[in-house]
C-alpha atoms as a PDB file:
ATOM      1  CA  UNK A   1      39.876 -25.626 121.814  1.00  0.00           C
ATOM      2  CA  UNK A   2      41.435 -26.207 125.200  1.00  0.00           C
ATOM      3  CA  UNK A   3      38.383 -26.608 126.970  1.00  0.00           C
ATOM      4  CA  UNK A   4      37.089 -29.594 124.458  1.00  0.00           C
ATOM      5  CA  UNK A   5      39.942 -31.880 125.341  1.00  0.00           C
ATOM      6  CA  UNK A   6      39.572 -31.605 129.195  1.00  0.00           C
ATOM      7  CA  UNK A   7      36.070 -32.486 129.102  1.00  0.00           C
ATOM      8  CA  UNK A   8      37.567 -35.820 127.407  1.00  0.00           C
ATOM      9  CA  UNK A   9      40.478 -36.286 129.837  1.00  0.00           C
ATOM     10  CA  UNK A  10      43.078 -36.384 126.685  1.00  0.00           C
ATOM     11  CA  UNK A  11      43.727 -34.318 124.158  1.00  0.00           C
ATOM     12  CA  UNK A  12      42.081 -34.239 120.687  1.00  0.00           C
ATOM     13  CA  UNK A  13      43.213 -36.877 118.470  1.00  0.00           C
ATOM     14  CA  UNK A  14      44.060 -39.833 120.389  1.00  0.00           C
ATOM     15  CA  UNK A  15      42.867 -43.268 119.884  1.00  0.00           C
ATOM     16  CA  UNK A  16      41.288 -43.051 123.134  1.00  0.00           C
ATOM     17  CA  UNK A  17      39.261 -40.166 122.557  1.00  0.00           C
ATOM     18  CA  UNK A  18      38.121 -40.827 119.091  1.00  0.00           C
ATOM     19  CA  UNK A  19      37.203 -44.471 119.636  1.00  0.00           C
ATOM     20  CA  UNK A  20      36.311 -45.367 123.002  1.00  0.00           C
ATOM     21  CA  UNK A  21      38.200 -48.131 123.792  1.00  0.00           C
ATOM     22  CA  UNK A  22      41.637 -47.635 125.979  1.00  0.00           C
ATOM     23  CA  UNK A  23      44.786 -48.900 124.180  1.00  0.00           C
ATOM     24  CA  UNK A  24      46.474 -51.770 125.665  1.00  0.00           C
ATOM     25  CA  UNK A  25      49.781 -53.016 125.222  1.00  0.00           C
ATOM     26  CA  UNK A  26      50.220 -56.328 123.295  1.00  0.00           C
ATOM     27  CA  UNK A  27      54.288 -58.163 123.486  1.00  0.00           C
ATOM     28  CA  UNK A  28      54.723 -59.150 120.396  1.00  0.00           C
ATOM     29  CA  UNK A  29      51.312 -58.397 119.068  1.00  0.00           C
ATOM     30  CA  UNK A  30      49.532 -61.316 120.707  1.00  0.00           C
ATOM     31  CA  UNK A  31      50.578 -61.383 124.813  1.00  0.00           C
ATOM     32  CA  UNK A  32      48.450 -58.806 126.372  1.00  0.00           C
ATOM     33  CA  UNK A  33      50.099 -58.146 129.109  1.00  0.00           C
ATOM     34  CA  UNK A  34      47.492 -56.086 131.027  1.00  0.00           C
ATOM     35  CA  UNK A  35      45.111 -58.165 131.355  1.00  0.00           C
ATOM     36  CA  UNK A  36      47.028 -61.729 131.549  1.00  0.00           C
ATOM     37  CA  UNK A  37      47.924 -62.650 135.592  1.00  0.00           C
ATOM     38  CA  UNK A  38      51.664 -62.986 135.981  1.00  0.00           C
ATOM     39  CA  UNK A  39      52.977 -61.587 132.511  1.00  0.00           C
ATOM     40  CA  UNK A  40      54.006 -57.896 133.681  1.00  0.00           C
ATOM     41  CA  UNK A  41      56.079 -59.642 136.772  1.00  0.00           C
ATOM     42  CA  UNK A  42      57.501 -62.305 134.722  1.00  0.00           C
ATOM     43  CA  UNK A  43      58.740 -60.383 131.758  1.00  0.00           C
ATOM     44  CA  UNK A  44      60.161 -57.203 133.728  1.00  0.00           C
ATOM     45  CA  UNK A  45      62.115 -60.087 136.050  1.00  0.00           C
ATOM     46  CA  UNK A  46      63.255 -62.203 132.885  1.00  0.00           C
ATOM     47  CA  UNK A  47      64.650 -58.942 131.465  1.00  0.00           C
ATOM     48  CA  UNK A  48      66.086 -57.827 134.564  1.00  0.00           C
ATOM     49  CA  UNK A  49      67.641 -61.529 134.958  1.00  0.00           C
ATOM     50  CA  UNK A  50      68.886 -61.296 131.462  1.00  0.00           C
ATOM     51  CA  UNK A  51      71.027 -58.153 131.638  1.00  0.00           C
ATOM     52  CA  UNK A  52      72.323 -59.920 134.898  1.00  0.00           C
ATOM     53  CA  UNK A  53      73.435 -62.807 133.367  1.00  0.00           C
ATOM     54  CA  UNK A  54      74.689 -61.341 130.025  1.00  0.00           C
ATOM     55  CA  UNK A  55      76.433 -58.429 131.650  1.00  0.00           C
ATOM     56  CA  UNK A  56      77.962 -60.947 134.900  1.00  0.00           C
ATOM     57  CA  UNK A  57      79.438 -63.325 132.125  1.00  0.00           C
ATOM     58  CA  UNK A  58      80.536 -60.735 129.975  1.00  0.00           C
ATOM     59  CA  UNK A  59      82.574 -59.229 132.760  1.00  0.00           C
ATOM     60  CA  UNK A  60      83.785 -62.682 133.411  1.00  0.00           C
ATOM     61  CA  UNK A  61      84.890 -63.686 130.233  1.00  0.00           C
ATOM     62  CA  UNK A  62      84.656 -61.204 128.157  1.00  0.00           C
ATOM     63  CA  UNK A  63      83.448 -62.875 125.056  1.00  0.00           C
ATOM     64  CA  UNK A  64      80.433 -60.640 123.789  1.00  0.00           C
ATOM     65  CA  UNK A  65      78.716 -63.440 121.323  1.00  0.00           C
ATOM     66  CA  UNK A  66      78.267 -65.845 124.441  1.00  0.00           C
ATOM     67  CA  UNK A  67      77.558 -63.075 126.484  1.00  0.00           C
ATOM     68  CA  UNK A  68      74.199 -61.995 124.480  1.00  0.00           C
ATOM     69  CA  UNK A  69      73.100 -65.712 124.153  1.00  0.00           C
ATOM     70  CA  UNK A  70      73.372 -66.108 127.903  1.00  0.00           C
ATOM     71  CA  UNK A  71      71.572 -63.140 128.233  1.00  0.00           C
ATOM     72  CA  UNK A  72      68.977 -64.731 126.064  1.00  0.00           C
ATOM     73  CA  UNK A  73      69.405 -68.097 127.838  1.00  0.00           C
ATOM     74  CA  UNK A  74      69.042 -65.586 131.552  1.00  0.00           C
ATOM     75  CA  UNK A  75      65.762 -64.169 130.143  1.00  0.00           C
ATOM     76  CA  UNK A  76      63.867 -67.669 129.109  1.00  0.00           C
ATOM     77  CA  UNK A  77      64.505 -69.283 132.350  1.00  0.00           C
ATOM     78  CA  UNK A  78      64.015 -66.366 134.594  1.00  0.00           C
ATOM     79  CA  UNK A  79      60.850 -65.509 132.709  1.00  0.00           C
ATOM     80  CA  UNK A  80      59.963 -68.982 132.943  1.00  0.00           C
ATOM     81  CA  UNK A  81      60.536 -69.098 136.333  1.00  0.00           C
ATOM     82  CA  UNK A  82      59.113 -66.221 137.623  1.00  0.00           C
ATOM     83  CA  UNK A  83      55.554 -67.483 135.359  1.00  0.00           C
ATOM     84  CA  UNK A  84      55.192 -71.229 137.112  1.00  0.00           C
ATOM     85  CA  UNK A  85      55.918 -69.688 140.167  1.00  0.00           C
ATOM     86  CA  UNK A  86      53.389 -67.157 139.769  1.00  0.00           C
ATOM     87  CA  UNK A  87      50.803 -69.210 138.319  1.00  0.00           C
ATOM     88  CA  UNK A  88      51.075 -71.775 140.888  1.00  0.00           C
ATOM     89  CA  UNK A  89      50.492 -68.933 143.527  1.00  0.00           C
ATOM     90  CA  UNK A  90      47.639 -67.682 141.355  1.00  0.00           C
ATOM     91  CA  UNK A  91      45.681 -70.914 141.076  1.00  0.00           C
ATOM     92  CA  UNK A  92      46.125 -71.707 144.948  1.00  0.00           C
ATOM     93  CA  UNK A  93      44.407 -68.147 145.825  1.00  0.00           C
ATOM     94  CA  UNK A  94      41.996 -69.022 143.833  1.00  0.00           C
ATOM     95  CA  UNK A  95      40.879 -72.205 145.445  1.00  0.00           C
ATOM     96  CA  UNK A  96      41.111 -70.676 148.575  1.00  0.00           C
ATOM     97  CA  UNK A  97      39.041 -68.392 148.150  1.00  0.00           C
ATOM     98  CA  UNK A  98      36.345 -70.723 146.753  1.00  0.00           C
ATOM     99  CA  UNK A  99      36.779 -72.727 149.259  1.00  0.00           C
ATOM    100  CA  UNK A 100      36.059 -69.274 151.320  1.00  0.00           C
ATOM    101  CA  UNK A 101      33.436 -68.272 148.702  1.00  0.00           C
ATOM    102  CA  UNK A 102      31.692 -72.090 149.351  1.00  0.00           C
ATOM    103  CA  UNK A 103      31.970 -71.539 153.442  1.00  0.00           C
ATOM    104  CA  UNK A 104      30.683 -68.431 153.634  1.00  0.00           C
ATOM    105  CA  UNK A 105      27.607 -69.151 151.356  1.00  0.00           C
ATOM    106  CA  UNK A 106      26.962 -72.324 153.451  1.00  0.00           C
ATOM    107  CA  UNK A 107      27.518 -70.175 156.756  1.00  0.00           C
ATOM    108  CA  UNK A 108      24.473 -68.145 155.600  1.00  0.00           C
ATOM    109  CA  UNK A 109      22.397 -71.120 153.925  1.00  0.00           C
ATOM    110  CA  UNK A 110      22.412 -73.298 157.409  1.00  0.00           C
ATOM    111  CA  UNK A 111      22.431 -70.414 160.225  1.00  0.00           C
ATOM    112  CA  UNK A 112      19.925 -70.963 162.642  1.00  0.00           C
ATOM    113  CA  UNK A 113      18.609 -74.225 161.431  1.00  0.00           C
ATOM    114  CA  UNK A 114      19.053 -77.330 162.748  1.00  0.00           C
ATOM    115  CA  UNK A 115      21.989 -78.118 160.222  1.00  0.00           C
ATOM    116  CA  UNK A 116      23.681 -75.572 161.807  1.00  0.00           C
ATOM    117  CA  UNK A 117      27.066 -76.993 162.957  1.00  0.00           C
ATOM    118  CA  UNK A 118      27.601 -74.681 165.190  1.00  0.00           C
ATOM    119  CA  UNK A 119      24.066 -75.002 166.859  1.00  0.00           C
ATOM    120  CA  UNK A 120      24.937 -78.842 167.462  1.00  0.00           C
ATOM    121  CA  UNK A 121      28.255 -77.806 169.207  1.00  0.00           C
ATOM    122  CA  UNK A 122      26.529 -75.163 171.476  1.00  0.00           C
ATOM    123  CA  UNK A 123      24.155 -77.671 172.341  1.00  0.00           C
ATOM    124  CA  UNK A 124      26.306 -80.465 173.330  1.00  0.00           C
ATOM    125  CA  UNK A 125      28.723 -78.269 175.541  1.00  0.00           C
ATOM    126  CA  UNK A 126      25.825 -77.122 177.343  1.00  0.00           C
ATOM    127  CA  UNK A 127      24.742 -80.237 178.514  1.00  0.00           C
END
């Protein structure tokens, strides 16, 4: 049945296709990291910082315990890091852009009446 499955966009038997609802990937069974601003960024950099800093101090010292638990130690901060950073970023778009949102809806509420801002200014430099 080749024909069945293209119609679906998948083949036969996935949990896509027999349920409905797209999978999404859950860290640790809770952290869905789709849908959560910032996680994807901060845990691909915290990994990436952690086999930097477990692989620089193991070719520093060569000690492989200490190595994996600054590895660990790399990943915490960098994912911590990288998440504050982020989030910070996040939450200052978003007031910006209801600060946008507010303008623009105020820009269309007062055009061409005589709360106009704009009106007032045209009308003073004219004088």
């Amino acid at each position: 049945m080749p024909g069945r499955s293209a119609f679906r966009g998948g083949p036969i038997g996935t949990e896509e296709a027999t349920s409905g609802a797209p999978e999404t990937f859950k860290l640790l069974g809770i952290l869905d990291v789709e849908n959560i601003p910032c996680a994807r960024e901060s845990i691909l950099y915290g990994s990436l910082g952690s086999v930097v800093a477990g692989l620089g101090h193991f070719l520093v010292t060569s000690r492989i315990r200490r190595s994996c638990d600054v590895g660990v130690g790399g990943f915490i901060l960098v994912t911590l890091g990288c998440w504050f950073h982020c989030r910070y970023n996040f939450a200052k778009q978003r007031i910006q852009e209801r600060i946008a949102r507010e303008g623009i809806k105020n820009k269309i509420l007062y055009e061409s009446t005589h709360l106009d801002p704009e009106r007032k200014i045209k009308s003073n430099d004219s004088n």
